[in-house]
PDB file of N, CA and C in Angstrom:
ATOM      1  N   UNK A   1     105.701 164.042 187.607  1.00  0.00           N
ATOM      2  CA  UNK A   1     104.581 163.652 186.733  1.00  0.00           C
ATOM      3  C   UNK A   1     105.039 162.603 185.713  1.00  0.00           C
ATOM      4  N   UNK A   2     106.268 162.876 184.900  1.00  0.00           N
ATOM      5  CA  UNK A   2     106.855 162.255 184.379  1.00  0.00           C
ATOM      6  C   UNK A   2     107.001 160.725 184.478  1.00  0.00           C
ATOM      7  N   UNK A   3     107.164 160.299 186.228  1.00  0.00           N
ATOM      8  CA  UNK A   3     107.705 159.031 186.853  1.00  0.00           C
ATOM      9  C   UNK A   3     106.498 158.120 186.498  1.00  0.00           C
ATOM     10  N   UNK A   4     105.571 159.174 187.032  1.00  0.00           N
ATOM     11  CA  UNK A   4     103.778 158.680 187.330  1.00  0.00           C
ATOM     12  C   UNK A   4     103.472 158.061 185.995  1.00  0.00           C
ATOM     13  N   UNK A   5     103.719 158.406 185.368  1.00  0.00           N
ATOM     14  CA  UNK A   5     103.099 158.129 184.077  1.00  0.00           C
ATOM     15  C   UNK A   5     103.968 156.904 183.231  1.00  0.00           C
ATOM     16  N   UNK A   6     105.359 156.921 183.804  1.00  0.00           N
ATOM     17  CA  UNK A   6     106.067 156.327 183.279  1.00  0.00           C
ATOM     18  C   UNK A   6     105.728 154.728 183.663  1.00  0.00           C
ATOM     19  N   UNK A   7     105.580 155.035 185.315  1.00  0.00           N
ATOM     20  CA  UNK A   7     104.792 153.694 186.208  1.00  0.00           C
ATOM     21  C   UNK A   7     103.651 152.764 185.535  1.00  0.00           C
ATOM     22  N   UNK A   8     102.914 153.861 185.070  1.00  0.00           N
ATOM     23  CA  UNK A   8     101.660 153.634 184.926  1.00  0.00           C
ATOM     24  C   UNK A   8     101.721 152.645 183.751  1.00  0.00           C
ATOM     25  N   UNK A   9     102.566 153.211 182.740  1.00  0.00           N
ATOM     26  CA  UNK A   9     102.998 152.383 181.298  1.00  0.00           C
ATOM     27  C   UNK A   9     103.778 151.382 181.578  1.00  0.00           C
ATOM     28  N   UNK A  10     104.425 151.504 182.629  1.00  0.00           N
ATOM     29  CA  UNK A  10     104.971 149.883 183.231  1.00  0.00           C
ATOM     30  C   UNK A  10     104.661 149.063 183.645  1.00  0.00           C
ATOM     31  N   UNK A  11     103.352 149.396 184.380  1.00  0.00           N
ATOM     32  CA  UNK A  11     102.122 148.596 185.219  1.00  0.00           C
ATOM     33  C   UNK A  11     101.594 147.753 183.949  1.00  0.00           C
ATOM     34  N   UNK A  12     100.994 148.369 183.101  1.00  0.00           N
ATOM     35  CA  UNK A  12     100.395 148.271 182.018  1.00  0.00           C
ATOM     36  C   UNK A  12     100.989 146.939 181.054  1.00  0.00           C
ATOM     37  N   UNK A  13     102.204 147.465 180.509  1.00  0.00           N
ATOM     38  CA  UNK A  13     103.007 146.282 179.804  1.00  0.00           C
ATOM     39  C   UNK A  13     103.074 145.087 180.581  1.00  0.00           C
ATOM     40  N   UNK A  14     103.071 145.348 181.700  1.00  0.00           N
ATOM     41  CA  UNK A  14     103.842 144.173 182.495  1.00  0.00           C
ATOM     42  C   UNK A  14     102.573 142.549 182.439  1.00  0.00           C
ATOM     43  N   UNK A  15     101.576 143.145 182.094  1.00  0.00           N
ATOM     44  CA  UNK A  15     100.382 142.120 181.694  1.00  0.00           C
ATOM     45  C   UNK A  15     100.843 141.610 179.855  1.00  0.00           C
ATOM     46  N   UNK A  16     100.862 140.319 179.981  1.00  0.00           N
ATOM     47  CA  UNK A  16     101.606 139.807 178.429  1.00  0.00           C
ATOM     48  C   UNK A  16     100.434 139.898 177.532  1.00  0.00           C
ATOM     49  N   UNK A  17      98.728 140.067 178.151  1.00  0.00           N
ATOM     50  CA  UNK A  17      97.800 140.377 176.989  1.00  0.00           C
ATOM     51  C   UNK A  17      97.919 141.740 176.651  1.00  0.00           C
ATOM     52  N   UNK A  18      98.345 142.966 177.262  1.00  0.00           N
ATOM     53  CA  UNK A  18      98.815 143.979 176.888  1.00  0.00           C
ATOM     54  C   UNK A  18      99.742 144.519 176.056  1.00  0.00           C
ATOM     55  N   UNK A  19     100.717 143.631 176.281  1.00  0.00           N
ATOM     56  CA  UNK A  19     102.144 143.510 175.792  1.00  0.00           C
ATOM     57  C   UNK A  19     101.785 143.054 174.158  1.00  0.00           C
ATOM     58  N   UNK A  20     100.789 142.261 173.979  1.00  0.00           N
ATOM     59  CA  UNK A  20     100.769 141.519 172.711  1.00  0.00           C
ATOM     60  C   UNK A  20     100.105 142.305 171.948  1.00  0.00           C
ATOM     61  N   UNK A  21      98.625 143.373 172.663  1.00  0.00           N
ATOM     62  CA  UNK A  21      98.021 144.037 171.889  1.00  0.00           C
ATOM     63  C   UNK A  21      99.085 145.581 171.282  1.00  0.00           C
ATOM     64  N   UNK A  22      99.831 145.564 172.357  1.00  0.00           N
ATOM     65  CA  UNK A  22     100.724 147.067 172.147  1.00  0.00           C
ATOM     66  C   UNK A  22     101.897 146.552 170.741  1.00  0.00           C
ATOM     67  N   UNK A  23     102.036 145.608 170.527  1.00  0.00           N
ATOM     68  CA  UNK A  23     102.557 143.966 169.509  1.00  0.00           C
ATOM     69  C   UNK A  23     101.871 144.565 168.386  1.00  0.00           C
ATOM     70  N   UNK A  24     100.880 144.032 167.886  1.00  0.00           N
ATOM     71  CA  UNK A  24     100.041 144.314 167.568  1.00  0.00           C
ATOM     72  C   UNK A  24      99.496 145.795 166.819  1.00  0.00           C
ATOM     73  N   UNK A  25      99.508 146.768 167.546  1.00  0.00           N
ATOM     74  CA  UNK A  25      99.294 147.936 167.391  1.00  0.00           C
ATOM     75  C   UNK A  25     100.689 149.109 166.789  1.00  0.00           C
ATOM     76  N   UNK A  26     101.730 148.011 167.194  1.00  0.00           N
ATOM     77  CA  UNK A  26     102.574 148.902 166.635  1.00  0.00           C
ATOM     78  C   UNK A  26     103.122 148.326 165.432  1.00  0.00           C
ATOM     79  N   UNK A  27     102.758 147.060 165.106  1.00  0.00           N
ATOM     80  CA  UNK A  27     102.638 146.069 163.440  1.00  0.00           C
ATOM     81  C   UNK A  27     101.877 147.349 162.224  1.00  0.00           C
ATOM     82  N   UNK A  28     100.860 147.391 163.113  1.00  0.00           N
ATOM     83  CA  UNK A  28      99.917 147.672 162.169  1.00  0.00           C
ATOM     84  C   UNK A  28     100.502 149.201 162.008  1.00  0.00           C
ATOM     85  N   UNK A  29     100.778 150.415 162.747  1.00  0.00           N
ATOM     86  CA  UNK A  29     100.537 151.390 162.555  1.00  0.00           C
ATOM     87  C   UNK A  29     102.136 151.579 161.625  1.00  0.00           C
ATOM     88  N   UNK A  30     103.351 150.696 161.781  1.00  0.00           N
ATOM     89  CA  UNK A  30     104.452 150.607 161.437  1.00  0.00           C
ATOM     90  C   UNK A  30     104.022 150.169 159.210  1.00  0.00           C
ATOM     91  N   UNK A  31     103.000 149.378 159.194  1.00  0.00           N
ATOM     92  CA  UNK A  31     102.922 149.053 157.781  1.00  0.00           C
ATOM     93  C   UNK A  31     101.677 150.250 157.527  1.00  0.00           C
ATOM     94  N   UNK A  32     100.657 151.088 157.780  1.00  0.00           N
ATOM     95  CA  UNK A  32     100.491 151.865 157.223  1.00  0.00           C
ATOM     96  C   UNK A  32     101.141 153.122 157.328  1.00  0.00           C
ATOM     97  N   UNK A  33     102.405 153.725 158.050  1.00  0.00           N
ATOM     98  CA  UNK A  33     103.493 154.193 157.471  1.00  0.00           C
ATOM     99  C   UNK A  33     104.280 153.753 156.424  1.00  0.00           C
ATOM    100  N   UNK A  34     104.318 152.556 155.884  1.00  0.00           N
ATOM    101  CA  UNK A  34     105.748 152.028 155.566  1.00  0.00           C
ATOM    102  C   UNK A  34     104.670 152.434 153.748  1.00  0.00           C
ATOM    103  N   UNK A  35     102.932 152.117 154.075  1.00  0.00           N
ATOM    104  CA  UNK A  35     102.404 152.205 152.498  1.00  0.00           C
ATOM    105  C   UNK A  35     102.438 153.487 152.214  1.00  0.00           C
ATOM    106  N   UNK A  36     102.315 154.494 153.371  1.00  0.00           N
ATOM    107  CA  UNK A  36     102.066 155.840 152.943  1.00  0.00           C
ATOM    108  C   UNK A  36     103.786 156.513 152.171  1.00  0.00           C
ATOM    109  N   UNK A  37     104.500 155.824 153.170  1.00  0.00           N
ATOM    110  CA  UNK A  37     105.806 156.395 152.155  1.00  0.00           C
ATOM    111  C   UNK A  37     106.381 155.963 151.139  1.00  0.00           C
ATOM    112  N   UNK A  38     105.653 154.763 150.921  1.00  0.00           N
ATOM    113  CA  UNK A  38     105.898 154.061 149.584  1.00  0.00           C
ATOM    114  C   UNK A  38     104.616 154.891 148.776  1.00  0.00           C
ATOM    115  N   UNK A  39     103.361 155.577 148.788  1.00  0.00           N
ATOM    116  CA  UNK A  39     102.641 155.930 147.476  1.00  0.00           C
ATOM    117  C   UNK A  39     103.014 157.195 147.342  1.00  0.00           C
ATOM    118  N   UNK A  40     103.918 157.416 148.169  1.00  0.00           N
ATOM    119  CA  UNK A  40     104.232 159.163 147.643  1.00  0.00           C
ATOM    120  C   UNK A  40     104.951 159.572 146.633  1.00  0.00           C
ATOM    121  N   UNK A  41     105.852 157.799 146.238  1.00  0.00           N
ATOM    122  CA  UNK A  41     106.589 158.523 144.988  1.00  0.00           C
ATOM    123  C   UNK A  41     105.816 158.227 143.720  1.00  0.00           C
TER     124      UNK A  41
END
């Protein structure tokens, strides 16, 4: 199941408009971590 899925996310990336949105998506979710652990102090 593991492989399957692993494929599937390889299939996936392997398109560069994918690649850019997954870019993208991990920008964004990386700076509203970075604000949340900066307002905690």
């Amino acid at each position: 199941m593991k492989k399957a899925i692993g494929a599937a996310i390889a299939n996936w990336f392997r398109k560069p408009e994918n690649r850019e949105k997954a870019r993208q998506a991990a920008k964004q979710a990386y700076s509203q971590y970075r604000k949340r652990k900066n307002s905690g102090k």
